[in-house]
N, C-alpha and C. Protein backbone atom coordinates (compact mmCIF):
# COMPACT_ATOMS: atom_id res chain seq x y z
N UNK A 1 -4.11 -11.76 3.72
CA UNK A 1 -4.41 -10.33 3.67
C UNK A 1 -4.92 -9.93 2.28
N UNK A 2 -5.75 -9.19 2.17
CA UNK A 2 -6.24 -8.64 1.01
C UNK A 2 -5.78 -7.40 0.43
N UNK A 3 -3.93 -7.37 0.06
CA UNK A 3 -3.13 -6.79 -0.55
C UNK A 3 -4.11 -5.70 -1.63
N UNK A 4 -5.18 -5.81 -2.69
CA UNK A 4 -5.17 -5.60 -3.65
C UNK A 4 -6.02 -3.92 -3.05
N UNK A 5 -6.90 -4.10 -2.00
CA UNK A 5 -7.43 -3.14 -1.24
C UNK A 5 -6.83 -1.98 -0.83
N UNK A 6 -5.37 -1.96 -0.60
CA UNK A 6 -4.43 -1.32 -0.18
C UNK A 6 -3.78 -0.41 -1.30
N UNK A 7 -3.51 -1.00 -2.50
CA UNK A 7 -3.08 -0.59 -4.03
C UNK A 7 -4.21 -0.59 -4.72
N UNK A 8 -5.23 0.24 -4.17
CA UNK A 8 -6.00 0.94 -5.30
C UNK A 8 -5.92 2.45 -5.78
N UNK A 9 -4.92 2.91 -5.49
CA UNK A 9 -4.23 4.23 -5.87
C UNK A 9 -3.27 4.83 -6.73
N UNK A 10 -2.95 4.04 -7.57
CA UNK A 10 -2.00 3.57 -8.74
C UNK A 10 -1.71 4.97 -9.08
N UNK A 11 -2.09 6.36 -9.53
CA UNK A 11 -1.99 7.76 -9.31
C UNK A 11 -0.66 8.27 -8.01
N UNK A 12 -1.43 7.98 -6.67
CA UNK A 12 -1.10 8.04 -6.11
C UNK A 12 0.38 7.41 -5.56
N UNK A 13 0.45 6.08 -6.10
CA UNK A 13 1.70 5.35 -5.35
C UNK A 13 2.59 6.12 -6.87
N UNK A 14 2.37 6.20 -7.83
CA UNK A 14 3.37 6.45 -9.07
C UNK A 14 3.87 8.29 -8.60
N UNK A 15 3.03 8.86 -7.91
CA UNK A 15 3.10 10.32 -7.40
C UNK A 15 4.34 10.37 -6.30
N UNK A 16 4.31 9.34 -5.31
CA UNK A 16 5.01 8.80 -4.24
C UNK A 16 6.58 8.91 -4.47
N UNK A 17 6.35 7.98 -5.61
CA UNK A 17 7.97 8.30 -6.27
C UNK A 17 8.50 9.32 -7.22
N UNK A 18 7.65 9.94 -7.96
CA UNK A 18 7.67 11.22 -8.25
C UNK A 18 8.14 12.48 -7.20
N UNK A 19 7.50 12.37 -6.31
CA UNK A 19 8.25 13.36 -5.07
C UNK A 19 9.32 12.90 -4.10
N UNK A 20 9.52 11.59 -4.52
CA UNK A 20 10.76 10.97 -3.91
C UNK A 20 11.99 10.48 -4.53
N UNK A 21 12.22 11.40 -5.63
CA UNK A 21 12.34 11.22 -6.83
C UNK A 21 14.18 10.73 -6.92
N UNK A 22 14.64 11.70 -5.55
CA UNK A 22 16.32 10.45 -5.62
C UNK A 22 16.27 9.50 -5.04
N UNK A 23 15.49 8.71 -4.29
CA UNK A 23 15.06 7.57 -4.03
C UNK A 23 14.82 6.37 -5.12
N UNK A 24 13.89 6.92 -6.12
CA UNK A 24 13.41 6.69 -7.07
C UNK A 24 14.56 6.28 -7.96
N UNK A 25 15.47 7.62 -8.36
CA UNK A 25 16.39 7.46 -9.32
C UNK A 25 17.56 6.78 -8.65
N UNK A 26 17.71 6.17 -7.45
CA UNK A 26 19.11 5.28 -6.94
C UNK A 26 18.48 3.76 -6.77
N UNK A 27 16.95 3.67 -6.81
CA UNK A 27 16.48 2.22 -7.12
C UNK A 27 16.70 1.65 -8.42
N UNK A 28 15.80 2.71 -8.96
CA UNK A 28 16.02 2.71 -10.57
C UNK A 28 17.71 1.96 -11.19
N UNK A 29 18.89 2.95 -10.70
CA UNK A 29 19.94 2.33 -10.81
C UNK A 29 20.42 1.28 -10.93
N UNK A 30 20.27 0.69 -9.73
CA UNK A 30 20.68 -0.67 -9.36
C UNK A 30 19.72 -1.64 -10.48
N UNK A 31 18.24 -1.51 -10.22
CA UNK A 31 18.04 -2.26 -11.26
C UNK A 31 18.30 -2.33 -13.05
N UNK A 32 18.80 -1.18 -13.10
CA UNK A 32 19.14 -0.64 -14.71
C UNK A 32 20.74 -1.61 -14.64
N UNK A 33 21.24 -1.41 -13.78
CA UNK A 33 22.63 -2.75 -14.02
C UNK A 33 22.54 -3.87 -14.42
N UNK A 34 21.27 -4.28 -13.66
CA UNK A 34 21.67 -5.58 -14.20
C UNK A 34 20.96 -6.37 -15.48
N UNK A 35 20.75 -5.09 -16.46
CA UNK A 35 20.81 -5.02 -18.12
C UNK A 35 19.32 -5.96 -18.48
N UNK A 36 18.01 -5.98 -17.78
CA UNK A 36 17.29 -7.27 -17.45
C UNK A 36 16.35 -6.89 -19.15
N UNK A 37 16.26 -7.76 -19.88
CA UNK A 37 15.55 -7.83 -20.98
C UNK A 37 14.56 -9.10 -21.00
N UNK A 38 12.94 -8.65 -21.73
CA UNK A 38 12.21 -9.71 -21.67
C UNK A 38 11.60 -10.41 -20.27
N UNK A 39 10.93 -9.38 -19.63
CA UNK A 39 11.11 -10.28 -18.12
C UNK A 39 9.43 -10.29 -17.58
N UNK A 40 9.13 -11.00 -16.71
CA UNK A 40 7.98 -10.66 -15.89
C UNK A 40 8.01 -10.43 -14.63
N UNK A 41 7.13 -8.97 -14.42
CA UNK A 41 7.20 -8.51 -13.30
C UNK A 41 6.18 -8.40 -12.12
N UNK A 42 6.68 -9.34 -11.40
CA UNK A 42 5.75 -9.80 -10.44
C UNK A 42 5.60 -8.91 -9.41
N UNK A 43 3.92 -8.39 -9.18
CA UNK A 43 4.02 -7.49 -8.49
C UNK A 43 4.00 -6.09 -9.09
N UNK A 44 4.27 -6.07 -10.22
CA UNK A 44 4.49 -4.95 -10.96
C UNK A 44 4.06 -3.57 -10.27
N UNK A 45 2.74 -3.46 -10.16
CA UNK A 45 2.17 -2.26 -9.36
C UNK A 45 1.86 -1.52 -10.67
N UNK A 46 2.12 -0.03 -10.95
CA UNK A 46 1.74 0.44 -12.51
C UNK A 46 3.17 0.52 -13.14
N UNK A 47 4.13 -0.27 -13.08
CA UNK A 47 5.39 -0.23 -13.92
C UNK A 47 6.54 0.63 -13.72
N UNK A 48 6.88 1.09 -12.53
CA UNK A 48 7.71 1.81 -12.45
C UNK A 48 8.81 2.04 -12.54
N UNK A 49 9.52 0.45 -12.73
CA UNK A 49 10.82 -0.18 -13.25
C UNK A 49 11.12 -0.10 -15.17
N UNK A 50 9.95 -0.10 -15.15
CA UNK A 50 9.32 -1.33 -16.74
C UNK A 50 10.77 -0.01 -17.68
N UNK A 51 10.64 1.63 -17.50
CA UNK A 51 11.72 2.67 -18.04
C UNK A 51 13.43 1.70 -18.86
N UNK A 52 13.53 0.54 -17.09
CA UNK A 52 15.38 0.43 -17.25
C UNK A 52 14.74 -1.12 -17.36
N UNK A 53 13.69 -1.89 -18.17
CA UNK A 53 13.67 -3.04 -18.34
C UNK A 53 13.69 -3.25 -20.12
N UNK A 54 14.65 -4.13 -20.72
CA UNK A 54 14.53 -3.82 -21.88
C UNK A 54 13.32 -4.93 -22.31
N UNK A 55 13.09 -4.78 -23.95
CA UNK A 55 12.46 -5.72 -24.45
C UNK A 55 10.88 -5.56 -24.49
N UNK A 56 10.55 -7.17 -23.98
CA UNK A 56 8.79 -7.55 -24.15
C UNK A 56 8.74 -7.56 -22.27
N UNK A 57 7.91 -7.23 -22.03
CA UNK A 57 7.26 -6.95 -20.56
C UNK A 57 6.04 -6.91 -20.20
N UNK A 58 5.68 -8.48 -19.43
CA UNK A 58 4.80 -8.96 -18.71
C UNK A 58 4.56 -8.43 -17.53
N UNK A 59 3.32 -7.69 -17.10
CA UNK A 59 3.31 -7.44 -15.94
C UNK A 59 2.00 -8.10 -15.09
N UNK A 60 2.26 -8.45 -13.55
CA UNK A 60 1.29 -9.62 -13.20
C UNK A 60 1.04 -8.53 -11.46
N UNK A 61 -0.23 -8.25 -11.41
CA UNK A 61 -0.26 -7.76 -10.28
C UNK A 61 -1.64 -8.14 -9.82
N UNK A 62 -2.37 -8.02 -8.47
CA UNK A 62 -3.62 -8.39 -7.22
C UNK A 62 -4.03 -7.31 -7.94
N UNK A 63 -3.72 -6.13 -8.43
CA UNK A 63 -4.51 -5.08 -8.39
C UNK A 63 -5.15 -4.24 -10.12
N UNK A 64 -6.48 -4.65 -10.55
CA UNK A 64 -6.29 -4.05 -11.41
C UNK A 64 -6.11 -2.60 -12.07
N UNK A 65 -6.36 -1.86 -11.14
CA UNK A 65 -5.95 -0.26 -10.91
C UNK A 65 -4.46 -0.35 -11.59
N UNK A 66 -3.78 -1.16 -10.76
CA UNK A 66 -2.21 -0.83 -10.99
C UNK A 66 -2.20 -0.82 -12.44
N UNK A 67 -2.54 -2.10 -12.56
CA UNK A 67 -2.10 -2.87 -14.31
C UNK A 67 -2.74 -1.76 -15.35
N UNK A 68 -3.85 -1.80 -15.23
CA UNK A 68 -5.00 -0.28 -15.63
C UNK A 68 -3.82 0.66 -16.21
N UNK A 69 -2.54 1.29 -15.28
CA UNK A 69 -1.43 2.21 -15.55
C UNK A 69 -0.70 1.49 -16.10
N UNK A 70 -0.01 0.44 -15.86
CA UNK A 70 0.74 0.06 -16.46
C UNK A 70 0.91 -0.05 -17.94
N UNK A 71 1.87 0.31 -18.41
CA UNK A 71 2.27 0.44 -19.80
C UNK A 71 3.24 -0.66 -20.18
N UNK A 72 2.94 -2.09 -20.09
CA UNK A 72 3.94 -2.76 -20.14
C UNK A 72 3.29 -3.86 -21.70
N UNK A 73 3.96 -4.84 -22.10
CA UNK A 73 3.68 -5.51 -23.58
C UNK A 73 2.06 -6.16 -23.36
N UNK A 74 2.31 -7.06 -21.65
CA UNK A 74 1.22 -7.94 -21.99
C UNK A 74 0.77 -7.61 -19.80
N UNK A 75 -0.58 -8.08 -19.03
CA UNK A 75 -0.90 -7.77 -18.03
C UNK A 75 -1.44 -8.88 -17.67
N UNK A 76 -1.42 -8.98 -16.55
CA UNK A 76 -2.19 -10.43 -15.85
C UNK A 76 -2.15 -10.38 -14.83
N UNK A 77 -3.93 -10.38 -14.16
CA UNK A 77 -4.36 -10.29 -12.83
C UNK A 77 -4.39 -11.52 -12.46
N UNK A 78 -3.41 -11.66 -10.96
CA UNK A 78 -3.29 -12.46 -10.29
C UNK A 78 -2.49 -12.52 -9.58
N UNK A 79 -2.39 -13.76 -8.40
CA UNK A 79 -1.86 -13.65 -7.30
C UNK A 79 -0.52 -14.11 -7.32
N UNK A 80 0.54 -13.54 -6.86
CA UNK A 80 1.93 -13.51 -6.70
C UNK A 80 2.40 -15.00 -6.05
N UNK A 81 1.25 -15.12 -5.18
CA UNK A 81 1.83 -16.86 -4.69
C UNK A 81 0.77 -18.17 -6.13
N UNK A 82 -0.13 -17.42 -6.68
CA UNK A 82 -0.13 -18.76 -7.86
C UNK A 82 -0.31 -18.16 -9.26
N UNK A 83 0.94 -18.01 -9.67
CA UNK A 83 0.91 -17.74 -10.79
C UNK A 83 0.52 -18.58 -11.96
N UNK A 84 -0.32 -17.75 -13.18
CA UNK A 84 -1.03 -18.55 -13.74
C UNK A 84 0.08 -18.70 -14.90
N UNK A 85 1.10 -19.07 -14.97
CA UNK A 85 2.34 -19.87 -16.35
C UNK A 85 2.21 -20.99 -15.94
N UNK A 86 2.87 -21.87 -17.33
CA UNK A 86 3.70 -23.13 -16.95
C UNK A 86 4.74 -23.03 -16.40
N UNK A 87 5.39 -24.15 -16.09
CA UNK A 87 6.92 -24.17 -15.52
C UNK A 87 7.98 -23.34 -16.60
N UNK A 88 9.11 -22.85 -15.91
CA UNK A 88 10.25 -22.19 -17.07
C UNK A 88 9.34 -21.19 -18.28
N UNK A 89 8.79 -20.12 -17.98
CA UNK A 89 7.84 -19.91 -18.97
C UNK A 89 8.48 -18.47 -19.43
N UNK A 90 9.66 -18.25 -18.50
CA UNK A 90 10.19 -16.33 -18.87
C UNK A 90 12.22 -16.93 -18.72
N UNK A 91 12.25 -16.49 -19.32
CA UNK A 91 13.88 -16.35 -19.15
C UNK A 91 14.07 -15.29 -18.21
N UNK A 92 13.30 -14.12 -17.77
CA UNK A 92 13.87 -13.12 -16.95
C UNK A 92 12.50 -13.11 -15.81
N UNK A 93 12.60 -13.50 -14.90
CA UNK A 93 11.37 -12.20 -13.73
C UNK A 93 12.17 -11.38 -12.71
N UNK A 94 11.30 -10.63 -12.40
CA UNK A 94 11.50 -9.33 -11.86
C UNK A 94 10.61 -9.10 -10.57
N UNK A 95 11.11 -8.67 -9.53
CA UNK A 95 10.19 -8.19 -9.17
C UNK A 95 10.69 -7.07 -7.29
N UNK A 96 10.04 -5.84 -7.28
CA UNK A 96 10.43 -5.25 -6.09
C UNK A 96 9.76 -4.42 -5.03
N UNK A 97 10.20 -5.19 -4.44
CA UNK A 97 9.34 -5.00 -2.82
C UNK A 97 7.96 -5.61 -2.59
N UNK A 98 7.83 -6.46 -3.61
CA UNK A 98 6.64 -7.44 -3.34
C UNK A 98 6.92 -8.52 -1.82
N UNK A 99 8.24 -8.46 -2.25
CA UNK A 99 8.74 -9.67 -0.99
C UNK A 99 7.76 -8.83 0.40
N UNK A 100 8.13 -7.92 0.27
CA UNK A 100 7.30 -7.24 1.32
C UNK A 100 5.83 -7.26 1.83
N UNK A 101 4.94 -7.65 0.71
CA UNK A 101 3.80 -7.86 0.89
C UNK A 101 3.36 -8.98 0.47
N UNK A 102 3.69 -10.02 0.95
CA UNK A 102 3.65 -11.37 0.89
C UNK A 102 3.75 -12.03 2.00
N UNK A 103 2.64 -12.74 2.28
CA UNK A 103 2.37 -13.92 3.42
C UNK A 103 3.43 -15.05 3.75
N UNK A 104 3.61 -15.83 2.70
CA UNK A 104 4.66 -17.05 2.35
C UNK A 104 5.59 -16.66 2.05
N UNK A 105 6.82 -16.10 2.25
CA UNK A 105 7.95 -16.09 1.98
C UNK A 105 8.40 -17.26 0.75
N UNK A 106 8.57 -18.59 1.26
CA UNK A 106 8.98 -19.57 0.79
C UNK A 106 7.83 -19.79 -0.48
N UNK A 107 6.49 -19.92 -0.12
CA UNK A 107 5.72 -20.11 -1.38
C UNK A 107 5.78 -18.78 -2.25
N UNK A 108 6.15 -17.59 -1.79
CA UNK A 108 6.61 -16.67 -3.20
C UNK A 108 7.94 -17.33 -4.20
N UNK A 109 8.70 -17.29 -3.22
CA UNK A 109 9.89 -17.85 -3.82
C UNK A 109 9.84 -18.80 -4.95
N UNK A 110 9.29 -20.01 -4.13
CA UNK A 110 9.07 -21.29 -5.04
C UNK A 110 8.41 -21.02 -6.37
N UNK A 111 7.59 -20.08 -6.34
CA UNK A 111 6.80 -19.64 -7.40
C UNK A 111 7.93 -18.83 -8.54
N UNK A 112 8.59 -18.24 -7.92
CA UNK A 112 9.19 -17.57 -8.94
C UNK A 112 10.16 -18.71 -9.65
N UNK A 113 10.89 -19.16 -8.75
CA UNK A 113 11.69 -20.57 -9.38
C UNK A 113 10.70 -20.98 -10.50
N UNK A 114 9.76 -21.76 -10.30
CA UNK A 114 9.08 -22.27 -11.26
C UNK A 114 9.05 -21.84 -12.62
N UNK A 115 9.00 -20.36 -12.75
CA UNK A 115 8.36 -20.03 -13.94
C UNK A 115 9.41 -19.29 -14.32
N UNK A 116 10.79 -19.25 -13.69
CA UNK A 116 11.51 -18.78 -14.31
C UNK A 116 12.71 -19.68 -15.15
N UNK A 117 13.30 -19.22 -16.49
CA UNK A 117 13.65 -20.43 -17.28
C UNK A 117 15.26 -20.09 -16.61
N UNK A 118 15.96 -19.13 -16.32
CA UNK A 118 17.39 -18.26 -16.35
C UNK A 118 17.69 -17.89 -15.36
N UNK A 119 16.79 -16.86 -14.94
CA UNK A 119 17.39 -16.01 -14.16
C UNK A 119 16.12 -14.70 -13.39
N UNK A 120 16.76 -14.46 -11.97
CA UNK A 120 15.58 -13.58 -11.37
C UNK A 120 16.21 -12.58 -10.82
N UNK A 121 15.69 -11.75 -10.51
CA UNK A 121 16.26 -10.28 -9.83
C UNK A 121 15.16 -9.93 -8.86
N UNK A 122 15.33 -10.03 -7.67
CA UNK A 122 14.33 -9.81 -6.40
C UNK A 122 15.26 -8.73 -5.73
N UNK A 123 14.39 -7.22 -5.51
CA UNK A 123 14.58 -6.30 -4.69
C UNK A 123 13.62 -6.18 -3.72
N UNK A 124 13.85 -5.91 -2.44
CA UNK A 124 13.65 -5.73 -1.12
C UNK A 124 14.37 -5.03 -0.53
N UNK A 125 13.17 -4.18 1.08
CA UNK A 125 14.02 -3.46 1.76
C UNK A 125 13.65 -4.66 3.31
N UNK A 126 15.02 -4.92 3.72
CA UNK A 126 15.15 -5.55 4.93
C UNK A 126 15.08 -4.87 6.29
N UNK A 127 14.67 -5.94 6.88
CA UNK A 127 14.03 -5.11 8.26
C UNK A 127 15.08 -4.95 9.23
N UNK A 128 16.31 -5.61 8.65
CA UNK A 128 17.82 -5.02 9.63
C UNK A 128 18.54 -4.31 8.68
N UNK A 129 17.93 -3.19 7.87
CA UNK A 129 18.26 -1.93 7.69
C UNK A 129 17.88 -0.75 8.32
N UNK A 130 18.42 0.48 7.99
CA UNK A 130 18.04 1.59 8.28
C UNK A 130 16.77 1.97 7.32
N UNK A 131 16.15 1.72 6.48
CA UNK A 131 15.36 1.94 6.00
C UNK A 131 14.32 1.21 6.48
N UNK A 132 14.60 -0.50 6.85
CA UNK A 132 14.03 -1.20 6.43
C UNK A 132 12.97 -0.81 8.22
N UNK A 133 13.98 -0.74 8.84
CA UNK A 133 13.54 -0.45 10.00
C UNK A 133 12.85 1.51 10.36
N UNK A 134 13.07 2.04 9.63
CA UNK A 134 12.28 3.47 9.28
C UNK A 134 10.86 3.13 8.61
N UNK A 135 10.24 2.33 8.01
CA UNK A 135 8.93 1.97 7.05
C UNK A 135 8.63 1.37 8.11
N UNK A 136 9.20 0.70 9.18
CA UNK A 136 8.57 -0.61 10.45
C UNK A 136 7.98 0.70 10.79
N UNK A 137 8.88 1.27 11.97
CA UNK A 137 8.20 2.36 12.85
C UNK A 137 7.19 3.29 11.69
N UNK A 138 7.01 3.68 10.95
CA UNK A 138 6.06 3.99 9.88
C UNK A 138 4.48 3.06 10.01
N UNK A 139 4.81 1.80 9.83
CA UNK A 139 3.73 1.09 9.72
C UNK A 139 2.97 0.74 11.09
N UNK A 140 3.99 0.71 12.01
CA UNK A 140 3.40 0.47 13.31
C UNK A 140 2.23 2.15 13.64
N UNK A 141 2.56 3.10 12.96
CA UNK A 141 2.29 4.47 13.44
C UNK A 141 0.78 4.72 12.43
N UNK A 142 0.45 3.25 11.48
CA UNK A 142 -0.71 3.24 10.64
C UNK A 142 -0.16 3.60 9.15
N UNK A 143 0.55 3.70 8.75
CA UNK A 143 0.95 4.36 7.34
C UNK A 143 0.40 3.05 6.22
N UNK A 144 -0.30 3.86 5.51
CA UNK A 144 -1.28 2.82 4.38
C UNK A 144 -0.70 1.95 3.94
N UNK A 145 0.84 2.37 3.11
CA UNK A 145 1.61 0.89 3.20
C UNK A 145 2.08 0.02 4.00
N UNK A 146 3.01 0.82 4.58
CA UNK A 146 3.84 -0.13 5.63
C UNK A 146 3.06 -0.48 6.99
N UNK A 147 1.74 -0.09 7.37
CA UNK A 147 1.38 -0.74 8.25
C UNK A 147 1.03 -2.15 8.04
N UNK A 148 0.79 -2.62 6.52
CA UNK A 148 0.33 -3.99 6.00
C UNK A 148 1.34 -5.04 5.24
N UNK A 149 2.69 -4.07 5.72
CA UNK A 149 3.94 -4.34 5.10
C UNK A 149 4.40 -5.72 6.11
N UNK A 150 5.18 -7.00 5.72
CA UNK A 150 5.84 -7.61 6.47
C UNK A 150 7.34 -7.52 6.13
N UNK A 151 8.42 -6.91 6.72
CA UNK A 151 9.76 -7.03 6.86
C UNK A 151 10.69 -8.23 7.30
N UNK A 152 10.81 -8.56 6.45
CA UNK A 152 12.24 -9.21 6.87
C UNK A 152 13.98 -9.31 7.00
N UNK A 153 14.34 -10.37 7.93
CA UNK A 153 15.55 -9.96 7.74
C UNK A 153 16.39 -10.58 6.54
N UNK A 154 17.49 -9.73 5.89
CA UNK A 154 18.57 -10.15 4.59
C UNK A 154 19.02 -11.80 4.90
N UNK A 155 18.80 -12.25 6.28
CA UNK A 155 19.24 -13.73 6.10
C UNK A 155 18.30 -14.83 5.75
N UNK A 156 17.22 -14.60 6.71
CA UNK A 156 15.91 -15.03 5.98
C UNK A 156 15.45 -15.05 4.25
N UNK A 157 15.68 -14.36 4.03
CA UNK A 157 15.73 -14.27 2.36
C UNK A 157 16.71 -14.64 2.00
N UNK A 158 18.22 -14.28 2.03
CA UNK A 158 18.91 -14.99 1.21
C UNK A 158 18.74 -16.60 1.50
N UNK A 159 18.49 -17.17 2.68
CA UNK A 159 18.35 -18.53 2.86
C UNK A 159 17.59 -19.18 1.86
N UNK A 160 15.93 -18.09 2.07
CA UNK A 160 15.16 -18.87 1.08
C UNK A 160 15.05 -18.87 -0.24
N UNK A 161 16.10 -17.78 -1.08
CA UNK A 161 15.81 -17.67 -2.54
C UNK A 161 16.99 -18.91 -2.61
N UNK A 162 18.24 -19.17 -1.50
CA UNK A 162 19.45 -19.95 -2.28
C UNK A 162 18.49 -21.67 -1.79
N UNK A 163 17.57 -22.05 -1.31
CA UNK A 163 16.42 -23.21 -1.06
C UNK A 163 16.25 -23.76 -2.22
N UNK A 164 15.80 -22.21 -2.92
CA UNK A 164 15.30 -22.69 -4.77
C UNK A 164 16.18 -22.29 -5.79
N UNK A 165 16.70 -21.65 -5.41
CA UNK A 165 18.01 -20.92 -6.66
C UNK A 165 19.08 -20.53 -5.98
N UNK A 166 20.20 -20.44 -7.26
CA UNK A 166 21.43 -20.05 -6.19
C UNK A 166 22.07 -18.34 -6.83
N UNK A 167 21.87 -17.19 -5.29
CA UNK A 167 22.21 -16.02 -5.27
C UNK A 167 23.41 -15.78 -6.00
N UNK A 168 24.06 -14.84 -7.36
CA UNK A 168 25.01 -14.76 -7.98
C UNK A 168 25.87 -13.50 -7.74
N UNK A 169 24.64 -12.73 -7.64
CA UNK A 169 25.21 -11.24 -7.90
C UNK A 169 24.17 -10.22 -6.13
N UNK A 170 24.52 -9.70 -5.56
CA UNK A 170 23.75 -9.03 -4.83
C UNK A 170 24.65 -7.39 -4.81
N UNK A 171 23.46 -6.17 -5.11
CA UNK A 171 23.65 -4.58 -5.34
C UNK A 171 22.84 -3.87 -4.45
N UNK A 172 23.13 -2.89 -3.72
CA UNK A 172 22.11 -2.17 -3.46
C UNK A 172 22.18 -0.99 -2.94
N UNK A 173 21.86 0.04 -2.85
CA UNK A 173 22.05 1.72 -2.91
C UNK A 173 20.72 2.06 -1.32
N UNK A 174 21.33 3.04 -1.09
CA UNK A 174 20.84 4.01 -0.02
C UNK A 174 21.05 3.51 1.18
N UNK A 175 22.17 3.59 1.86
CA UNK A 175 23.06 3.25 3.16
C UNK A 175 22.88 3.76 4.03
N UNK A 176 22.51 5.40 3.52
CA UNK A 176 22.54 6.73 5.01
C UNK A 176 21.48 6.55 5.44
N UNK A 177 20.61 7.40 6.72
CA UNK A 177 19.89 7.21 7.57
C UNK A 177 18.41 7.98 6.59
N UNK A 178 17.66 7.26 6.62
CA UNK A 178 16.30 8.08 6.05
C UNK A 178 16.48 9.81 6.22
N UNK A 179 16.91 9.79 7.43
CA UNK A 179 16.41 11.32 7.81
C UNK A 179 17.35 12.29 7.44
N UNK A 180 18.62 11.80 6.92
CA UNK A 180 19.61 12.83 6.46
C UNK A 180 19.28 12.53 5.20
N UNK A 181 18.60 13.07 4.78
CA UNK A 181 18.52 13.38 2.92
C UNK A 181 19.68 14.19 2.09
N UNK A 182 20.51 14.48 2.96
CA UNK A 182 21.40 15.52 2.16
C UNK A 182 22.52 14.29 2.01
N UNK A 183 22.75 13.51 2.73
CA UNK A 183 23.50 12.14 2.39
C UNK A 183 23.31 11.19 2.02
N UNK A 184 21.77 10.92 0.84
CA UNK A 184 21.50 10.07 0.30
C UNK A 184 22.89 10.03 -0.94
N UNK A 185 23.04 9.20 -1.70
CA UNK A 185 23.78 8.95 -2.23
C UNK A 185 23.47 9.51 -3.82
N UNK A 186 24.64 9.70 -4.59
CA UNK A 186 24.40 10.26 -6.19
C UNK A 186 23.46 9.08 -6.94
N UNK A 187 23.23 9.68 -7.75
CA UNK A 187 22.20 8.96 -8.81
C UNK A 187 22.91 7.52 -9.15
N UNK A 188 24.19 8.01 -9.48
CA UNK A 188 25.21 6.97 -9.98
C UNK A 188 25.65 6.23 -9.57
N UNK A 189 25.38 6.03 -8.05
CA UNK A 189 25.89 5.16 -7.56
C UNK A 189 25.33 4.19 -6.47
N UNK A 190 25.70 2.47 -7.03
CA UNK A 190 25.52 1.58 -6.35
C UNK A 190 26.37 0.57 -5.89
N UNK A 191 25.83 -0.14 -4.51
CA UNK A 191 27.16 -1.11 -3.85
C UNK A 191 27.25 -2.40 -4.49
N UNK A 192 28.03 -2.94 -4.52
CA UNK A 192 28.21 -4.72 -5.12
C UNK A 192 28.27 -5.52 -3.75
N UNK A 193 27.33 -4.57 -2.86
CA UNK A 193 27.30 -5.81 -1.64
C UNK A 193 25.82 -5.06 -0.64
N UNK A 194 25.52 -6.09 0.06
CA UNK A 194 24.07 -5.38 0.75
C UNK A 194 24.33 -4.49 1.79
N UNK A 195 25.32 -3.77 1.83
CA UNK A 195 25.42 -2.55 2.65
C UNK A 195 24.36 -1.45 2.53
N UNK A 196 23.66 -1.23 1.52
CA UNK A 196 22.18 -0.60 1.46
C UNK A 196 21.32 -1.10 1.93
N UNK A 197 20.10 0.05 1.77
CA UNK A 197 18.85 -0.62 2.52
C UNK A 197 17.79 -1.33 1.42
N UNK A 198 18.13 -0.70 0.10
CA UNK A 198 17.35 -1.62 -1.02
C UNK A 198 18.28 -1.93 -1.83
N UNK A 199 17.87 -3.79 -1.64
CA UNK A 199 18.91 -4.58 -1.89
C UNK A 199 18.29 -5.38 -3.09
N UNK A 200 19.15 -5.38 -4.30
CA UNK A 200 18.75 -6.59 -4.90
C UNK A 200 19.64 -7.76 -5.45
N UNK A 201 18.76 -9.03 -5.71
CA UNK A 201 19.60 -9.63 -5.24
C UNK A 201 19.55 -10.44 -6.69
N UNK A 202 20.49 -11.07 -8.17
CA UNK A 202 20.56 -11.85 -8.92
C UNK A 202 20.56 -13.51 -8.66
N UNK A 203 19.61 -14.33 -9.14
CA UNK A 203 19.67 -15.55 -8.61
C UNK A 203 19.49 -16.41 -9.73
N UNK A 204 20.01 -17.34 -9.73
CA UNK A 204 20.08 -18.09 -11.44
C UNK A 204 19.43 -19.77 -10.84
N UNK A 205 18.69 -20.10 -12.12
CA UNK A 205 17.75 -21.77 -11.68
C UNK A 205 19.43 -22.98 -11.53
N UNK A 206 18.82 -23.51 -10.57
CA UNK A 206 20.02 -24.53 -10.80
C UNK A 206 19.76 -25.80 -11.86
């Protein structure tokens, strides 16, 4: 699929979360825990994490629009399944909801193993969530993202990140039903287990 066609709106997708903005700030969360310094972010899009990432920040995206926004140390166009590092080349990568727009499951994965020296943090929304399954019926209905979106399920992934690395830590926030917004959850708070619908997940090289 020609992902990069889809994310030429970098305005637009950074606007997205701007008006979705406790969405925004209970993703944000979870990834601000897990303290990530120095990392590359695969997938990046125009940086919308990069706020709760400390340090030097690589960002690697299909799209140069995105990177164009992005405000991150260093940028690099290219594709998420062949990244252009050597082996062990980041102590930290990053990356969320790319899992989503990715062909190979397993050849994303493997890729990230490779080039990571420590440690990775992969967020996704799964397709046996309530969310994950609200963006399905979305995409089936044509919606610019999620119609080009592939979902999967939380076992499928955890299988294949623990293939190449082994899962340490898994967090993730927004449990209630898309459509009750008045029961999304406080800013402050996230689960220490995948009872949410955006889940991320800590995985360390063996």
């Amino acid at each position: 699929m020609e992902y990069e066609n889809i994310f030429n709106d970098p305005k637009g997708y950074k606007r997205w979360y701007e008006e979705h903005n406790k969405i925004y700030d209970n993703e944000r969360n979870v990834v601000r825990s897990f303290n990530l310094k120095d990392c590359l972010d695969i997938g990046s899009g125009p940086g919308i994490f990069h706020e709760v990432i400390h340090g030097y920040k690589v960002s690697v995206d299909i799209s140069l629009l995105m990177l164009m926004e992005s405000k991150s140390d260093d940028s690099v166009l290219s594709d998420a399944l062949y990244l252009p590092f050597r082996n062990k080349s980041f102590d930290c990568t990053f990356t969320s909801v790319t899992i989503c727009f990715i062909d190979s499951l397993e050849k994303f994965i493997s890729e990230i193993e490779r080039v990571t020296k420590k440690r990775a943090v992969i967020c996704f929304i799964p397709r046996d969530s309530p969310w994950g399954k609200y963006y399905d019926e979305l995409g089936k209905k044509g919606h610019k993202y999620y119609s080009r979106a592939i979902f999967r399920t939380k076992e499928e992934i955890y299988k294949t990140i623990n293939k190449y690395m082994k899962i340490i830590t898994v967090r993730s926030t927004l449990s209630s039903e898309p459509s009750n917004e008045k029961s999304w959850e406080d800013n402050d708070i996230y689960y220490d287990d995948d009872r949410g619908s955006f889940i991320c997940v800590e995985a360390i090289t063996r």
